[in-house]
Every structure is written in structure tokens, then in C-alpha cells.
Protein backbone atom coordinates (compact mmCIF):
# COMPACT_ATOMS: atom_id res chain seq x y z
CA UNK A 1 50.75 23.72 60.94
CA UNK A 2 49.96 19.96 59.60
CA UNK A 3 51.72 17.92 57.11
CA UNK A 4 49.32 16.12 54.47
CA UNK A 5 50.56 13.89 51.20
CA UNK A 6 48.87 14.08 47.89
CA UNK A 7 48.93 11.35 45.27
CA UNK A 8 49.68 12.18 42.14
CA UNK A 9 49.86 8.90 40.22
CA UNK A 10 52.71 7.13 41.39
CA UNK A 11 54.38 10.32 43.27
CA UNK A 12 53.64 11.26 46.95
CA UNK A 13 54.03 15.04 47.66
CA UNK A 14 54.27 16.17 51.13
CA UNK A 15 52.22 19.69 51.49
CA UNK A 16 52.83 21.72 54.88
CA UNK A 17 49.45 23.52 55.59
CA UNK A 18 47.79 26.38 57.92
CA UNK A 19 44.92 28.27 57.94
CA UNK A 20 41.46 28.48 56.82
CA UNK A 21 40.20 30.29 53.66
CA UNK A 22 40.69 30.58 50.04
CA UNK A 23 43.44 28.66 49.41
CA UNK A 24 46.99 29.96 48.51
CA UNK A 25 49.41 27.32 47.02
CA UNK A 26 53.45 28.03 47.42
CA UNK A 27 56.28 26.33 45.11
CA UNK A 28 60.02 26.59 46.39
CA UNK A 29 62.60 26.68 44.03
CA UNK A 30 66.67 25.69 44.14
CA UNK A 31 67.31 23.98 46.65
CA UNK A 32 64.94 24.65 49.15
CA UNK A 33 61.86 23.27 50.75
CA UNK A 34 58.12 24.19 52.21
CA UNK A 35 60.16 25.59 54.74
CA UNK A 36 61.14 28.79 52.39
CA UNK A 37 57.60 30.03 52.94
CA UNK A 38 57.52 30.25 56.84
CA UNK A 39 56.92 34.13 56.34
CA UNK A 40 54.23 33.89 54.00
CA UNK A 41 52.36 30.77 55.70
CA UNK A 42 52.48 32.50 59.17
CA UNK A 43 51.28 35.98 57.57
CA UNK A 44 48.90 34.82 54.96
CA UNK A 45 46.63 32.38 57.42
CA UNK A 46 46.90 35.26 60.17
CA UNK A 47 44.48 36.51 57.57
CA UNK A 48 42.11 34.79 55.95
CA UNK A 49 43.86 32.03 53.83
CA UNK A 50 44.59 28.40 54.12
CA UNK A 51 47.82 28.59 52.74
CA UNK A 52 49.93 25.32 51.70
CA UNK A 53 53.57 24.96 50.56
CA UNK A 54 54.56 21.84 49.29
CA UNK A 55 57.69 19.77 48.73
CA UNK A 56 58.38 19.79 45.24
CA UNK A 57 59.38 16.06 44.16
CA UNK A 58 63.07 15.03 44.83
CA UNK A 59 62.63 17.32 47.41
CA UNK A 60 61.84 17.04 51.13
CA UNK A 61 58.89 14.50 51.97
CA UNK A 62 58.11 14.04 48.43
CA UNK A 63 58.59 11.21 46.54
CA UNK A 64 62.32 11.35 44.70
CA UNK A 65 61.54 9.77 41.59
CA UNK A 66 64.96 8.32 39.69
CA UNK A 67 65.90 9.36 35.81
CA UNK A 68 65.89 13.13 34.54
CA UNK A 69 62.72 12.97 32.75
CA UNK A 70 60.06 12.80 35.58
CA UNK A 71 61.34 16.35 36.55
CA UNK A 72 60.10 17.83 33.43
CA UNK A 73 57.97 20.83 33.37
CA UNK A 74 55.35 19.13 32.74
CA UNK A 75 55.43 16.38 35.49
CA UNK A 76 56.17 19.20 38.19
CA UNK A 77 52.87 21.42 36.96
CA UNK A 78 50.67 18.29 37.32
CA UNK A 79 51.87 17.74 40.83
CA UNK A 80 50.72 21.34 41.37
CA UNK A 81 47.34 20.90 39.73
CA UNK A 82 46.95 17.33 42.20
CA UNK A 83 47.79 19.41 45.13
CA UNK A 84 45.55 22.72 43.78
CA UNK A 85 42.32 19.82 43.08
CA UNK A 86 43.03 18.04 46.34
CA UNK A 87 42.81 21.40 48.63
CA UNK A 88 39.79 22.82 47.11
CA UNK A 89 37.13 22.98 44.44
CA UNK A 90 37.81 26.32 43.69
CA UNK A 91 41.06 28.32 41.30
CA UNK A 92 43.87 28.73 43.88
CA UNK A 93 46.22 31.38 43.86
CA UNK A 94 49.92 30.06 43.33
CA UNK A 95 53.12 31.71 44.74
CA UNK A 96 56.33 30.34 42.97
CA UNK A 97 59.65 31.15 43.79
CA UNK A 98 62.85 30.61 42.12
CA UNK A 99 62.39 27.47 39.89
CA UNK A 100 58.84 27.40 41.74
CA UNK A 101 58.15 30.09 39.44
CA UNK A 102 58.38 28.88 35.72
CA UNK A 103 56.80 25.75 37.66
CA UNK A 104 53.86 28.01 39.05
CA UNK A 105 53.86 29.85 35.19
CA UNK A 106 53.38 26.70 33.41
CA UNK A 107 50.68 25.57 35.36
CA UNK A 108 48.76 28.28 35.18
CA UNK A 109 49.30 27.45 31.14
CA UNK A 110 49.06 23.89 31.20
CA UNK A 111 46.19 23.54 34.15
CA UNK A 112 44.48 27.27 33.48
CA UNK A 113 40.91 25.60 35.18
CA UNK A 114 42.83 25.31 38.87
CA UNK A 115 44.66 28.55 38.95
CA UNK A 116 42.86 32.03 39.79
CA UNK A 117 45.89 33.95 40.06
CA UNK A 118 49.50 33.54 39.86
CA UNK A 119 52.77 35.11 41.72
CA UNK A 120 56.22 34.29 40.70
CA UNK A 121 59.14 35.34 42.46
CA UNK A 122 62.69 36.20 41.30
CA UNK A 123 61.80 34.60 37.65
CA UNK A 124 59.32 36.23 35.62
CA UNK A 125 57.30 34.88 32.85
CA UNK A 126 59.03 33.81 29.57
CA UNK A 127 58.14 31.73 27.36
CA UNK A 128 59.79 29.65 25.83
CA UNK A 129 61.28 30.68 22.11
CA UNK A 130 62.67 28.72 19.68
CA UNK A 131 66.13 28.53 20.75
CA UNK A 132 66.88 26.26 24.00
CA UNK A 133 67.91 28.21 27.19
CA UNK A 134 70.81 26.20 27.63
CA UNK A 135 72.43 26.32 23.85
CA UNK A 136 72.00 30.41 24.33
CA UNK A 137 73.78 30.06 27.64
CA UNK A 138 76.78 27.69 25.82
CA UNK A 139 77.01 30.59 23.48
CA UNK A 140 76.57 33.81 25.81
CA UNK A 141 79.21 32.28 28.50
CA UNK A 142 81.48 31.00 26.06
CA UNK A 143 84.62 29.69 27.68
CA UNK A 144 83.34 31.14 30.98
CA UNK A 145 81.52 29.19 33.82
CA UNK A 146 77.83 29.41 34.26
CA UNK A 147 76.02 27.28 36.86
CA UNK A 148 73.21 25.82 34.71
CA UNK A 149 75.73 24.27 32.48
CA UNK A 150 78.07 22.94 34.67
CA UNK A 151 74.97 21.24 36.35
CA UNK A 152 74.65 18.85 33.18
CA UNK A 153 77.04 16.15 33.71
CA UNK A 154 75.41 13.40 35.90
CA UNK A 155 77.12 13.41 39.29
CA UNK A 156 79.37 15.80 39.29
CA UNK A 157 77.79 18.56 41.31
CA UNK A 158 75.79 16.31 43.17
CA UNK A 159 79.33 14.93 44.10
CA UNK A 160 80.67 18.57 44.66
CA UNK A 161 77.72 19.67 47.09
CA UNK A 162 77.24 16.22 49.10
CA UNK A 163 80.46 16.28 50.15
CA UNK A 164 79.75 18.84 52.79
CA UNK A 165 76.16 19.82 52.78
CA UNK A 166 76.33 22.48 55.42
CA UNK A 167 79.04 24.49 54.07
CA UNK A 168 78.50 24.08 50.50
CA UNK A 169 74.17 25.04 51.35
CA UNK A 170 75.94 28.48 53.08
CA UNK A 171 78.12 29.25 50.77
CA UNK A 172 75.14 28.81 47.65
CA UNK A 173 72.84 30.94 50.12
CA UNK A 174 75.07 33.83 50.83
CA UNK A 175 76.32 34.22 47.03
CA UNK A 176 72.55 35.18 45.69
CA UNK A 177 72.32 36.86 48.70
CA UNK A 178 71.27 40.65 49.03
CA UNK A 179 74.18 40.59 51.04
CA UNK A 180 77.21 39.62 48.69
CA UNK A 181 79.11 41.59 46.42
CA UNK A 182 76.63 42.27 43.62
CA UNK A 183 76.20 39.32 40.64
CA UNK A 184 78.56 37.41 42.75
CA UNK A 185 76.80 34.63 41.17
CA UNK A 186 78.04 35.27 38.32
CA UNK A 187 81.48 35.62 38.89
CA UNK A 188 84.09 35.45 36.37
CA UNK A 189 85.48 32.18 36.35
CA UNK A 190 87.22 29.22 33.71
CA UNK A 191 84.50 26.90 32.09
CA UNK A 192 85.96 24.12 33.93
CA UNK A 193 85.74 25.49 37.61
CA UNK A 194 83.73 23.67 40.38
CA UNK A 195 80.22 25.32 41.82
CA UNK A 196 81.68 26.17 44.66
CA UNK A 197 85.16 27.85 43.75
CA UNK A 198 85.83 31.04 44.76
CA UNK A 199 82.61 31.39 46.96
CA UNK A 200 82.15 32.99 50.44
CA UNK A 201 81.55 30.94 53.62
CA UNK A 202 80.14 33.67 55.91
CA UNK A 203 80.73 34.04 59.34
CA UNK A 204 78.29 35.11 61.17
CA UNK A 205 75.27 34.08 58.20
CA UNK A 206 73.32 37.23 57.28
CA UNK A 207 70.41 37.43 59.92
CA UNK A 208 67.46 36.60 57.31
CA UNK A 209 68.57 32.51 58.05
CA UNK A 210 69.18 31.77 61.33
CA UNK A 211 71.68 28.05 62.31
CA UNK A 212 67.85 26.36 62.89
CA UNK A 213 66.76 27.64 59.59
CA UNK A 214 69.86 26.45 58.01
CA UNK A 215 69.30 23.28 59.60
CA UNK A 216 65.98 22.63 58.16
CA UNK A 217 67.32 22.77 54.99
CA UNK A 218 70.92 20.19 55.46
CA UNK A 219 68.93 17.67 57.28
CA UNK A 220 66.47 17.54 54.51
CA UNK A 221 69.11 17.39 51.80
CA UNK A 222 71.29 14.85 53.78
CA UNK A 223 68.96 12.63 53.57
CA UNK A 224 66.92 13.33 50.45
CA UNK A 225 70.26 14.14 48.35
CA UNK A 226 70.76 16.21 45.34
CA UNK A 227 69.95 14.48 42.61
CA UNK A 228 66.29 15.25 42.07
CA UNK A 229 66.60 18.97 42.84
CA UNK A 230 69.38 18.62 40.15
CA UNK A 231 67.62 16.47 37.76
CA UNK A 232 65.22 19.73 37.10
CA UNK A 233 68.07 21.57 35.65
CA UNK A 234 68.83 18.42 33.62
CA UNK A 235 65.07 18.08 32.38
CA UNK A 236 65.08 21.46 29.83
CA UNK A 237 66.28 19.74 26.87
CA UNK A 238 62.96 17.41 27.61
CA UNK A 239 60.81 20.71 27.91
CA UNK A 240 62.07 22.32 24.65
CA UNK A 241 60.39 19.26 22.88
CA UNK A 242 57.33 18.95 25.36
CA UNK A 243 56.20 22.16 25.53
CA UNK A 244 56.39 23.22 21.81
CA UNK A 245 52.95 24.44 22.03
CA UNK A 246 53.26 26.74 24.84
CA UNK A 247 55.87 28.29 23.00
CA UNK A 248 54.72 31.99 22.52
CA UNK A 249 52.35 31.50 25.09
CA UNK A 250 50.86 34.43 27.34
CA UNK A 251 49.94 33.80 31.00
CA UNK A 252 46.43 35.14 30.98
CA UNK A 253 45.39 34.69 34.68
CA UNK A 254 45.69 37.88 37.28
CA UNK A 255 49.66 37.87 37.79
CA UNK A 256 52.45 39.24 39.75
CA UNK A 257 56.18 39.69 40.11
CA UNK A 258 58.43 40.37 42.89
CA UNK A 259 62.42 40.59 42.50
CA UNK A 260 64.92 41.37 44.81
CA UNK A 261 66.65 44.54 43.63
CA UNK A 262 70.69 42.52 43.90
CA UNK A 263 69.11 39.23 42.58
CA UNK A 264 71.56 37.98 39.86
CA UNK A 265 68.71 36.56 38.02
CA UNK A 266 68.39 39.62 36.37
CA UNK A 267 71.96 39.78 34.62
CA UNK A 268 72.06 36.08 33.35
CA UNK A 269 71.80 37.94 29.63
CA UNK A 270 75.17 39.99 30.18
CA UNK A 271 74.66 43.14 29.15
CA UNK A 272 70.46 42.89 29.70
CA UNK A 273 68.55 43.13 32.62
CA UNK A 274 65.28 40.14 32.50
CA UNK A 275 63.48 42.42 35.42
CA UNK A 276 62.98 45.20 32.70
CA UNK A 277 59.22 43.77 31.58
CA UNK A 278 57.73 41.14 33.72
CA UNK A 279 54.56 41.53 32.49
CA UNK A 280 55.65 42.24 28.48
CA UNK A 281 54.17 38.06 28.17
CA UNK A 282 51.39 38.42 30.75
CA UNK A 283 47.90 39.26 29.90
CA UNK A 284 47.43 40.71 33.05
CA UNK A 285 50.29 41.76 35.67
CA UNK A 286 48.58 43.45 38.52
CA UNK A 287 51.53 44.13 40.59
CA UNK A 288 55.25 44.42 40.02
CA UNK A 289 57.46 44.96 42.78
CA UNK A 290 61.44 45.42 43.07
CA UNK A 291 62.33 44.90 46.93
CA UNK A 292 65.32 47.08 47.49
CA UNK A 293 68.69 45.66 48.64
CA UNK A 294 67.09 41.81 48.60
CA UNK A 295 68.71 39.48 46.96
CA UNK A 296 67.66 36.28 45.12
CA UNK A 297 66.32 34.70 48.48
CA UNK A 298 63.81 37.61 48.65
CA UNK A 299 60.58 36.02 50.58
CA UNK A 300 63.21 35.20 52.95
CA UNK A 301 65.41 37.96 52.78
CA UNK A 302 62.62 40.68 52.97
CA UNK A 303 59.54 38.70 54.05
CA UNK A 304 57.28 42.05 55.26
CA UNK A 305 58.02 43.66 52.01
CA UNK A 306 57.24 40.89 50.39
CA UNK A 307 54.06 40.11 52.14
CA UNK A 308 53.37 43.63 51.29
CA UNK A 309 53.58 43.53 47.42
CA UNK A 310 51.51 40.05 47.83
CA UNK A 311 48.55 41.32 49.61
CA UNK A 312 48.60 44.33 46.91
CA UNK A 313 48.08 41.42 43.94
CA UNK A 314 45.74 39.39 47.13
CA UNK A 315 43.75 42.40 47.04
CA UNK A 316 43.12 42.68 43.11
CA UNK A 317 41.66 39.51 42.80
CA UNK A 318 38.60 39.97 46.30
């Protein structure tokens, strides 16, 4: 494993890399880090990749710009298309996981010359509409908490969260877990209730994340803090006006999707289920795969099986 930084502009953003090949690119999502590939880096240049996973900015080793609007969409996919041009001349395949995947989506939209084939994980592809995510959610969770929302008011989760990184970084873990009671996520709770309220603090932690793992992960936000990874959430209302012409758009590069089978991802529309038809917006889906009994954290969770379903979509593209 070495650590390299790639300029992009005025943003440094730290890329963990290993192996030697055609070169696989991996985005982490909420709140995570590089680190939330170990499986896939160790697997991937075992055979026949160079494989990199990068900090996303306000995360990690990367640069933690201030203000909500350099974490728009479009921002994060040109870090990804400076790290892409940077590790080779040639498309790259991109993993994305979590909000790694819209990010790894839109860039294969935004930056289609750098990307040979994309993966997302736990989100699939959908474009943007004409309605803004978060108004639907205001309207579909009326009166009721739902995290997104909650997240909009400047300081108030970051306050929530820093106040005990540890506990509050196991107890966010657990809840999308494979492991906790199903859509626990999503529990029932008053409009006004904290992040954290009514959540699980398990003891022992579910095998998948060992204390060192863990560890990775509250050093790196103790120091780094929570405002960036935050500030993404905050940066949609900046999308719905930036990215009015991807709205409709389909993903036409080779793609894939993997979801955990207990992810609440798929229930944010209650009543619905968004795993249905990955691949009703992609040109091209070449592999769809529901992981049985993983949760949202599912190349963690379930890293064979989902080294499995990625070497199926690998394969397609040889």
C-alpha cells in the first residue's frame, strides 16, 4: 500500500493505492474513508489491478474545503476525474459506495472520456427529476424524522456526533447494519428528535468491524471533523440547479449494482422498494446483485460476496 495526493485545483486528495494493472478507482460514502475498501484493494491487486481508493474531500487526508458549495456534485466528480487522469491514460473502472455512488454515477455523466465502467454500491442510478430529493422527503416524512433533513441546520449534528465520536460512529454503523432490526434506520420517531435517539450501542460490534477498524475511522474524524462529510448532504439544493442538464440522463457506460439485502436504502420511499430496477436508467447494467442478510455497509459486511458480484461486472468489460 502507498499514499499519493492529487491536485485538483486548489484541493489536495489523498488516494491509498496497491497493485499493478488496469486501474480500478473506489469512492467511500457516509462517513467513511479509503479505509472502507480494504477488502476490495487487497482482493482486486491480488489480481491484476492497481486499485486506488481515495479520500473524498472533507474527508480523511483530503483537503476540507469550508462553505457547503464546494461539496457539490459537481466539485466531488471532478476530483474523481483528477484522480482517474492522474493514475492512467486509459477509462478506469469506478466503484462507489454509499454517497460514493451518485458521486461515481455523475462522473461517469459529467467526465464519460475517463470512465470505462462503473459500480455503485447500496445507491443505484437515478437521475435526478424535477422535484428536489429533499422537498419529496419534507413531504413523504411529514412530521416524522428522517436523517437527511435533520442534517440541514448548520451545526447541529455536527454538534450531536462530535460530542462522542466513538460511540456515536458505533451506534450509526450498527443501525444500517445487516445486523439490526430491519429499517432500523428508519425508525419511527418525532421530527424534532436528535440522530442518535433511540439507537443501539452494541456490545460486542458485529464481527465485519473489528475495535482497529473502528479506530481508523474516529481518529480520522476526530481530527478531520464532521462538517465536510456533512456539508455533502447540505450541497443538493446546489445540485438541483447545477445539474439541470443531467436531469433525465442515462448512464451509458458498462454498469453494476450491488445492495445488501437489509440495507434501508431501499425503503426511503415508504411503501416502495428503490432496489426494484437498478438498471431501469442505465444503458447497460451488466450485473445486479442482492447480497443476502448484508446490510447498508455491504463491501464491508460481505466483502467475498461482494468481490464476487465485482469480478462478474470485471469480467464483462476484458
Amino acid at each position: 500500500m502507498e499514499f499519493m495526493h492529487v491536485r485538483n485545483g486548489g484541493t489536495s486528495i489523498r488516494v491509498a493505492v496497491q497493485g499493478e494493472g488496469p486501474v480500478i478507482l473506489c469512492v467511500h460514502g457516509w462517513p467513511e474513508l479509503w479505509y472502507s475498501w480494504r477488502h476490495q484493494i487487497e482482493h482486486f491487486a491480488k489480481t491484476g489491478y492497481r486499485v486506488a481508493a481515495m479520500d473524498v474531500r472533507g474527508y480523511g487526508g483530503s483537503s476540507k474545503p469550508a462553505g457547503v458549495p464546494n461539496y457539490a456534485m459537481r466539485e466531488l466528480a471532478s476530483d474523481v476525474a483528477a484522480v482517474a487522469r492522474t493514475l492512467s491514460h486509459d477509462p478506469v473502472v469506478l466503484f462507489g459506495h454509499d454517497w460514493g455512488a451518485p458521486i461515481v454515477w455523475n462522473t461517469a455523466l459529467i467526465h464519460r472520456d475517463v470512465v470505462r465502467g462503473v459500480a455503485g454500491l447500496s445507491v443505484p442510478y437515478m437521475p435526478m427529476g424535477e422535484t428536489l430529493g429533499l422537498d419529496m422527503f419534507d413531504q413523504l416524512y411529514a412530521g416524522r424524522f428522517f436523517y437527511q433533513l435533520y442534517f440541514q441546520a448548520p451545526g447541529v449534528v455536527e454538534a450531536e456526533v462530535e460530542a462522542d465520536f466513538e460511540t456515536a460512529l458505533r451506534k450509526i454503523y450498527f443501525t444500517l447494519s445487516g445486523e439490526a432490526p430491519l429499517d432500523a434506520w428508519l425508525a419511527d420517531k418525532p421530527r424534532d428528535a436528535a440522530l442518535l435517539e433511540g439507537m443501539t450501542n452494541p456490545d460486542p460490534f458485529p464481527a465485519w468491524l473489528t475495535n482497529d477498524d473502528l479506530a481508523v475511522y474516529v481518529e480520522a474524524f476526530e481530527e478531520g471533523g464532521f462538517t465536510g462529510p456533512i456539508n455533502r448532504y447540505r450541497a443538493q439544493r446546489i445540485d438541483f440547479e447545477e445539474l439541470r442538464d443531467l436531469r433525465g440522463a442515462t448512464v451509458e457506460q458498462p454498469a453494476c449494482f450491488i445492495g445488501g439485502e437489509r440495507d434501508a436504502v431501499r425503503h426511503f420511499v415508504p411503501g416502495g422498494d428503490l432496489y426494484v430496477e437498478p438498471g431501469r436508467t442505465c444503458a447497460d447494467l451488466r450485473v445486479s446483485k442482492l447480497i443476502e442478510g448484508a446490510g447498508h455497509w455491504v463491501q464491508q459486511e460481505a466483502p467475498a460476496e461482494t468481490n464476487a458480484a465485482l469480478t462478474e461486472f470485471l469480467d464483462t468489460l476484458s
